[in-house]
N, C-alpha and C. Protein backbone atom coordinates (compact mmCIF):
# COMPACT_ATOMS: atom_id res chain seq x y z
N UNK A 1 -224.02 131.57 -42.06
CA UNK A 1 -223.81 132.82 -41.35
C UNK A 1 -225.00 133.73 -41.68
N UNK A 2 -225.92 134.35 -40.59
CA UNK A 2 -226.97 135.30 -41.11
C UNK A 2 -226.03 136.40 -41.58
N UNK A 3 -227.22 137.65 -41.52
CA UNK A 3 -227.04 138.85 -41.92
C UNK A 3 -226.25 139.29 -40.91
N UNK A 4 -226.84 139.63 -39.50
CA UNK A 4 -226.06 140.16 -38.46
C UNK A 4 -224.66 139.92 -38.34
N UNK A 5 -224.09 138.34 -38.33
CA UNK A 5 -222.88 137.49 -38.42
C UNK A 5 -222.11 138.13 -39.78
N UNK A 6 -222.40 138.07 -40.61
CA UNK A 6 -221.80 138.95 -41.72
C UNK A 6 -221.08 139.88 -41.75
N UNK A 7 -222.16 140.80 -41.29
CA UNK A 7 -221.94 142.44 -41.12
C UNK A 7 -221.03 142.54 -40.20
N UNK A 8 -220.81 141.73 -39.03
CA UNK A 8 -219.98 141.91 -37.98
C UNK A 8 -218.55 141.63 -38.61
N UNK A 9 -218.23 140.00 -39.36
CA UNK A 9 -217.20 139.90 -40.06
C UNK A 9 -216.77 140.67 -40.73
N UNK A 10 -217.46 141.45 -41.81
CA UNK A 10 -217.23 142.55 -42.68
C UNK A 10 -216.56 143.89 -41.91
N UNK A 11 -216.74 143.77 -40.63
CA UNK A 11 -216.97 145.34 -40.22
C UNK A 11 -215.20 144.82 -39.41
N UNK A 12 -215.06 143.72 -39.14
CA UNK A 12 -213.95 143.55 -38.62
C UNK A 12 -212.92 143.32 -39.60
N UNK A 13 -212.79 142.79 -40.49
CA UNK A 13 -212.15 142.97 -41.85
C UNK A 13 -211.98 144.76 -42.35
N UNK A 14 -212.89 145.13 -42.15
CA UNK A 14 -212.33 146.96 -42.34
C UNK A 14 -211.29 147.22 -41.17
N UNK A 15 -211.79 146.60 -40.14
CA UNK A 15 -210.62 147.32 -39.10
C UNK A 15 -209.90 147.24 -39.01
N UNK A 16 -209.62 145.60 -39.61
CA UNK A 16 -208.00 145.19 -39.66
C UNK A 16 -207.32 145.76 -40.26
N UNK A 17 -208.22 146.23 -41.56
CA UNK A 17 -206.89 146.77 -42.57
C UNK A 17 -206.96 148.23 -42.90
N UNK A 18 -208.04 148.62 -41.64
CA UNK A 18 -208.31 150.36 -41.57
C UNK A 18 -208.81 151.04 -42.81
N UNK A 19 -210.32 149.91 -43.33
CA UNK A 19 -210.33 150.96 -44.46
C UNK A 19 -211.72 150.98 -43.90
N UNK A 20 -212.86 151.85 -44.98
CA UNK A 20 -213.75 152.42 -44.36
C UNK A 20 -215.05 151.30 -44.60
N UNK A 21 -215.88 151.02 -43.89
CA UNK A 21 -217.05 149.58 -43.84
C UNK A 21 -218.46 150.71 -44.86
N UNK A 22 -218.06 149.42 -45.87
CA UNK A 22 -219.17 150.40 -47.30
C UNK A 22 -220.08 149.52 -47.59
N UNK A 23 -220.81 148.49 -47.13
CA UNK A 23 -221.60 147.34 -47.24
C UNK A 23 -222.11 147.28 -48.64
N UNK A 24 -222.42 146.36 -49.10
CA UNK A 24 -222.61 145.82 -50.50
C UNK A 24 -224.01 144.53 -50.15
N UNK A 25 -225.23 145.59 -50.25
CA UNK A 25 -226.03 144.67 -50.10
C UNK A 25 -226.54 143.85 -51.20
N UNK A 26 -227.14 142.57 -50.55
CA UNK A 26 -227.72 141.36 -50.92
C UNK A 26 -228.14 141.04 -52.55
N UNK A 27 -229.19 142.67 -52.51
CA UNK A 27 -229.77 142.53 -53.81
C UNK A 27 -228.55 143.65 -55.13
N UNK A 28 -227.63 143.81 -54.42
CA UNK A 28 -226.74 144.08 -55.72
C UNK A 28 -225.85 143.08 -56.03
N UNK A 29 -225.25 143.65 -57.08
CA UNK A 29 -224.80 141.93 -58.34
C UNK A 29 -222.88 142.77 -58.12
N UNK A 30 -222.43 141.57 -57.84
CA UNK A 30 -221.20 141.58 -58.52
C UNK A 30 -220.73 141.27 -59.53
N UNK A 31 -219.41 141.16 -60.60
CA UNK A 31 -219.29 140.27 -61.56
C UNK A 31 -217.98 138.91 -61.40
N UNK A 32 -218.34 138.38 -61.15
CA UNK A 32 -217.92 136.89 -61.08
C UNK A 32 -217.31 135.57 -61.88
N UNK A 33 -215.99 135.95 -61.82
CA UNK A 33 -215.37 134.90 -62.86
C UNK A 33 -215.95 132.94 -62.36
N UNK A 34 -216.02 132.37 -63.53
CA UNK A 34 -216.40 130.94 -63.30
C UNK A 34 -215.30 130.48 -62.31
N UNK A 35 -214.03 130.62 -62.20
CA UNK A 35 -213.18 130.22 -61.95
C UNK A 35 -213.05 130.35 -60.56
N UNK A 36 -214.08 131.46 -59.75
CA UNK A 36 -213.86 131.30 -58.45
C UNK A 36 -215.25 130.47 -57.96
N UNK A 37 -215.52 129.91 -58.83
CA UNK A 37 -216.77 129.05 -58.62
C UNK A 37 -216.18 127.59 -58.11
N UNK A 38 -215.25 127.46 -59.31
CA UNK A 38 -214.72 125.96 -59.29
C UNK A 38 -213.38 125.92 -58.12
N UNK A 39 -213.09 127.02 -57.04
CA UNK A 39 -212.65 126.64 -56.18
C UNK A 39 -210.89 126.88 -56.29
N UNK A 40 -210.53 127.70 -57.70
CA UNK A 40 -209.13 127.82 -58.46
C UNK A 40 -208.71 129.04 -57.30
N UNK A 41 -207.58 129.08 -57.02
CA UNK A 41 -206.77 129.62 -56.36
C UNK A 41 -205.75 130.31 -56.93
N UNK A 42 -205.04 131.27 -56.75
CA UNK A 42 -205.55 132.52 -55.37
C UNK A 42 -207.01 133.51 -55.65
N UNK A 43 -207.82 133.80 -55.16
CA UNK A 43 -209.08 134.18 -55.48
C UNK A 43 -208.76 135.85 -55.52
N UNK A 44 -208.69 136.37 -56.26
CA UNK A 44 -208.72 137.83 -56.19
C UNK A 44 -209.99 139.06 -56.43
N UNK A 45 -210.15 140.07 -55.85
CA UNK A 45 -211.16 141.31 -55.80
C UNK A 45 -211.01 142.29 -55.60
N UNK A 46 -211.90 142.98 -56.33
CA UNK A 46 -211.29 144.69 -56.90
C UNK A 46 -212.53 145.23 -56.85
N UNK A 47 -212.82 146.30 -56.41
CA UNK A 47 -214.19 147.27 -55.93
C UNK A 47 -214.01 148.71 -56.51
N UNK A 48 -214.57 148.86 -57.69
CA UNK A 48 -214.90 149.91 -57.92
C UNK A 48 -215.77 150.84 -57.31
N UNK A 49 -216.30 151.91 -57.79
CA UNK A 49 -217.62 153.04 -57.27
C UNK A 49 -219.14 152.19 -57.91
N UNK A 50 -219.50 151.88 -57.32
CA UNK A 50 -220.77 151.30 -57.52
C UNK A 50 -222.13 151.56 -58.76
N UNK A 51 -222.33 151.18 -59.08
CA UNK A 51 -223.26 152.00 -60.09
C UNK A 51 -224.79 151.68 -60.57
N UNK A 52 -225.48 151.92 -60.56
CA UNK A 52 -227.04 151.42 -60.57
C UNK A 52 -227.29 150.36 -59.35
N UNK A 53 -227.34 149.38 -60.07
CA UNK A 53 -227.79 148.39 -59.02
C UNK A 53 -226.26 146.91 -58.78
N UNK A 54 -225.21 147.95 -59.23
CA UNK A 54 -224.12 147.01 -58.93
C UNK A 54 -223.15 147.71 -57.71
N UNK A 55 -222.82 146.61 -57.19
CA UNK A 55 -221.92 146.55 -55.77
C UNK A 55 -220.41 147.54 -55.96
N UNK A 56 -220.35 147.40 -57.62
CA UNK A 56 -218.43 147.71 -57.68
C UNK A 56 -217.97 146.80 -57.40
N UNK A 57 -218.09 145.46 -57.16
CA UNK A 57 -217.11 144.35 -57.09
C UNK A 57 -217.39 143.33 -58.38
N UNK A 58 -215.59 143.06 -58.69
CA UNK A 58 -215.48 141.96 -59.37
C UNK A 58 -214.31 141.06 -58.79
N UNK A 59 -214.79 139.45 -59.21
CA UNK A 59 -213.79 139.32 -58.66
C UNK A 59 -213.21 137.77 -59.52
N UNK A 60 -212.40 137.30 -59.49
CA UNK A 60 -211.68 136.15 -60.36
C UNK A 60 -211.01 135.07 -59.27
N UNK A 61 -210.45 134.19 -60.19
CA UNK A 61 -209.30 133.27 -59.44
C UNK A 61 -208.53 132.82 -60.06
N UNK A 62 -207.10 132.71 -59.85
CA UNK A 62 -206.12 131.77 -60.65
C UNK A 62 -205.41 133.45 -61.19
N UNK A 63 -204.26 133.13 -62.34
CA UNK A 63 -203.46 134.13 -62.55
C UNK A 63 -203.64 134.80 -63.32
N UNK A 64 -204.86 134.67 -64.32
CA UNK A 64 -204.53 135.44 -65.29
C UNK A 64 -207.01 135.93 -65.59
N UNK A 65 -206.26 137.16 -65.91
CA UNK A 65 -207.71 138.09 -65.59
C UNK A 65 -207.78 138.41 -67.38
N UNK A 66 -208.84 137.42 -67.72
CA UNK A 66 -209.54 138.04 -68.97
C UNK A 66 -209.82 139.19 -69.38
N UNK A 67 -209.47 139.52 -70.68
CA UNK A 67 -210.72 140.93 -71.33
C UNK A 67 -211.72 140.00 -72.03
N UNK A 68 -211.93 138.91 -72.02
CA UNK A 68 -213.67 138.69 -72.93
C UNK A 68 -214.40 139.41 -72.27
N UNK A 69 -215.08 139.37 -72.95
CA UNK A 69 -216.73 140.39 -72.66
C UNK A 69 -217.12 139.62 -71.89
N UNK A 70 -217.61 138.06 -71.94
CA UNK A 70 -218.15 137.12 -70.59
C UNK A 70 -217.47 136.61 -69.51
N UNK A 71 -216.04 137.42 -69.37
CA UNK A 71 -215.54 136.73 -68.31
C UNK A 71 -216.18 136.74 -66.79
N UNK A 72 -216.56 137.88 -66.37
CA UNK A 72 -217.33 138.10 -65.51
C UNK A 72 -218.71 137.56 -65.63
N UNK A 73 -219.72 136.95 -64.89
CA UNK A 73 -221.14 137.35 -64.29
C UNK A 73 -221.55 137.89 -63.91
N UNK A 74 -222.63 138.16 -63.97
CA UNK A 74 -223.44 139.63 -62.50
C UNK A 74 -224.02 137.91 -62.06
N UNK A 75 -223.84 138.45 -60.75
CA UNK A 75 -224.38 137.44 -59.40
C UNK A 75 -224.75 138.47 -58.26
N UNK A 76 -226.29 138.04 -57.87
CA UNK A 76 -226.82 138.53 -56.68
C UNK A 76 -225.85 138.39 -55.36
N UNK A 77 -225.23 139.50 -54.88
CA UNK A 77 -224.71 139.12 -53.70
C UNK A 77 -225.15 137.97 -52.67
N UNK A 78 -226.93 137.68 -52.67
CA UNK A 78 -227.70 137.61 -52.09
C UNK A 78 -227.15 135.61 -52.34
N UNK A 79 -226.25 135.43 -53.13
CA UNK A 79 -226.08 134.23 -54.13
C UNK A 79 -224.78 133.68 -54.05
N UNK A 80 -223.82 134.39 -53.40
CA UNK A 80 -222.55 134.48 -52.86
C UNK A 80 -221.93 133.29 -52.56
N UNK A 81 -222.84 132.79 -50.88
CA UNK A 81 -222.66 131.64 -50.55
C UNK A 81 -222.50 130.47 -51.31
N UNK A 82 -222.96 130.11 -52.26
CA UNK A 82 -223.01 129.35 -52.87
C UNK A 82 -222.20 129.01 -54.29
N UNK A 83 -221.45 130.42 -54.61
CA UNK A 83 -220.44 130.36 -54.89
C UNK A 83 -219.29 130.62 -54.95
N UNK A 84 -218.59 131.46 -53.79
CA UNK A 84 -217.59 131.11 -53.17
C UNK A 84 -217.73 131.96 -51.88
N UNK A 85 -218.09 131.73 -51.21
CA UNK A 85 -218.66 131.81 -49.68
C UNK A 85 -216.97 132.56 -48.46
N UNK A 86 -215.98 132.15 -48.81
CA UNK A 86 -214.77 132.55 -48.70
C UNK A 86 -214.45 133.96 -48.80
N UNK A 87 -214.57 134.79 -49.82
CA UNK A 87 -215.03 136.20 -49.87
C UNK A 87 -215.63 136.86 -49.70
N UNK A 88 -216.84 136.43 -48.50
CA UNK A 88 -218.02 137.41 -47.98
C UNK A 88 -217.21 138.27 -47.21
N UNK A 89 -216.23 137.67 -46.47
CA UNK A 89 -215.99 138.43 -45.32
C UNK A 89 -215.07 140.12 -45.91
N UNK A 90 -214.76 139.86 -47.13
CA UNK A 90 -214.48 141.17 -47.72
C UNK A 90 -214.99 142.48 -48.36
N UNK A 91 -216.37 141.91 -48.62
CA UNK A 91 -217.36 142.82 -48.93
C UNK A 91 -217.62 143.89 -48.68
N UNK A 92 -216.88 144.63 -47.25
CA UNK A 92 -217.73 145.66 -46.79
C UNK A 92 -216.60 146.41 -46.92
N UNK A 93 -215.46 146.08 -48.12
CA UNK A 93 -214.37 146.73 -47.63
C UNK A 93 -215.05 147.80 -48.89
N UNK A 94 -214.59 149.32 -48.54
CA UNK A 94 -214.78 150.82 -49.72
C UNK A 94 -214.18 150.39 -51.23
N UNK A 95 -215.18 150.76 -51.89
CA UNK A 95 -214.03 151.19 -53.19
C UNK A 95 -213.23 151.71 -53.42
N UNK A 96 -212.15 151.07 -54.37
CA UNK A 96 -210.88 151.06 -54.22
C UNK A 96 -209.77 150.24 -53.55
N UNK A 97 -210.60 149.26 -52.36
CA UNK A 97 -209.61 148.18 -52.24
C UNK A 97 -209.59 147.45 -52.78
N UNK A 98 -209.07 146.49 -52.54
CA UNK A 98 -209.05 145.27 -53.04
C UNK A 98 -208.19 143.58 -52.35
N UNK A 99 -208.81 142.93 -52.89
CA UNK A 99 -207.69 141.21 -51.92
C UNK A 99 -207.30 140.23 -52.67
N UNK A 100 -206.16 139.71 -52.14
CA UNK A 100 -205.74 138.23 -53.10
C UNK A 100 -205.75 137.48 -51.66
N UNK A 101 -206.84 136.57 -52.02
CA UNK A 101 -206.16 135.19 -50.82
C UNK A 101 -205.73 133.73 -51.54
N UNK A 102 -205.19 132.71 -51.02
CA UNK A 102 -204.96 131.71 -51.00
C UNK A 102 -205.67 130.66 -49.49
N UNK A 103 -204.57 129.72 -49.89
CA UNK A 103 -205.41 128.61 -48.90
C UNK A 103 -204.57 129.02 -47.23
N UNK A 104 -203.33 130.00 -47.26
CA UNK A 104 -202.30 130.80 -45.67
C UNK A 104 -202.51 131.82 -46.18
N UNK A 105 -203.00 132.65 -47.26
CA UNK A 105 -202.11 133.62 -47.70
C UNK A 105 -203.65 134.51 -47.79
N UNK A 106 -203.31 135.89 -47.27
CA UNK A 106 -204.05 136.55 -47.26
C UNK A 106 -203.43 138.34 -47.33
N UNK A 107 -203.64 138.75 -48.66
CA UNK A 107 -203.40 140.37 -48.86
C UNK A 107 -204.33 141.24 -49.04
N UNK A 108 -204.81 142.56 -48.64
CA UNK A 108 -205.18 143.40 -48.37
C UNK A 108 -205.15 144.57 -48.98
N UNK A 109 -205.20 145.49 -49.61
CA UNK A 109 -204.62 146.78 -49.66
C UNK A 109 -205.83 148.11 -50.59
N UNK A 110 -205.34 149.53 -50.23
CA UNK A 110 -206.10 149.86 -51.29
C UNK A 110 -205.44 150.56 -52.58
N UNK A 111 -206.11 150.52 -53.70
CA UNK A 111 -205.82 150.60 -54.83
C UNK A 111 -206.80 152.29 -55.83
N UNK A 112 -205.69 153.73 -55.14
CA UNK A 112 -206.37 154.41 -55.77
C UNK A 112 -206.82 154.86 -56.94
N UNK A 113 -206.10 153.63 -58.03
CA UNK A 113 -206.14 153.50 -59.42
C UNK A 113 -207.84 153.40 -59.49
N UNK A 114 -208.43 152.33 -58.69
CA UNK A 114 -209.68 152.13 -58.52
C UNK A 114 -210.99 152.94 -58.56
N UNK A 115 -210.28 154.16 -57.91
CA UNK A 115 -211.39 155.44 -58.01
C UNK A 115 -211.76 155.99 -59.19
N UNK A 116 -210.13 155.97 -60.28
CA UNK A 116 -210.36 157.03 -61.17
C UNK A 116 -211.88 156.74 -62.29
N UNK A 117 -211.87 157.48 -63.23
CA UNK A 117 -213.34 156.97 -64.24
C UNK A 117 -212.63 156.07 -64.84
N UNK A 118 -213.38 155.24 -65.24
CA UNK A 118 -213.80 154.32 -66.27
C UNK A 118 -214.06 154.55 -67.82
């Protein structure tokens, strides 16, 4: 999928679920559990307020969400595809939402816990 194809998915994914299209470009890093690498299910993501050169997104898979310090990666958005390509189309959703999908199952929503500081 190029860039254009993306952005269009992304922008239709806001509409569905009426939230606002906040794009998360290429050269910013998300942080990235291994686990949605290896394809573990249900894949979940949570978007904070963005900060330097990060997107505000992290995201995991399977049920249970680490506090280690390495659970996450920073990964170039730009790097996505290649490891789990399935969650592009959520990207452009604002901080503060967030998604759980499966292999039918697809949830949505936003989460104003998300805004507060850190």
């Amino acid at each position: 999928m190029n860039a254009d194809q993306l952005a269009a998915t992304q922008r239709e994914t806001c509409v569905k679920y009426g939230a606002e299209f906040f794009p998360a470009p290429p050269s910013e890093k998300l942080g990235i559990a291994e686990s949605a690498r290896r394809g573990v299910l249900p894949i979940n993501g949570l978007r904070h307020p963005p900060v330097g050169d990060t997107s505000g997104w992290y995201v995991w898979a399977g049920d249970d969400l680490s506090a280690a310090a390495d659970f996450f990666k920073p990964l170039h958005i730009e790097h996505l595809a290649e490891w789990c390509p399935r969650i592009q189309k959520y990207l452009g959703l604002a901080p503060g939402w967030r998604f759980l999908i499966a292999d039918d199952y697809e949830d949505v929503w936003f989460d104003p816990e998300l805004l507060k500081n850190r």
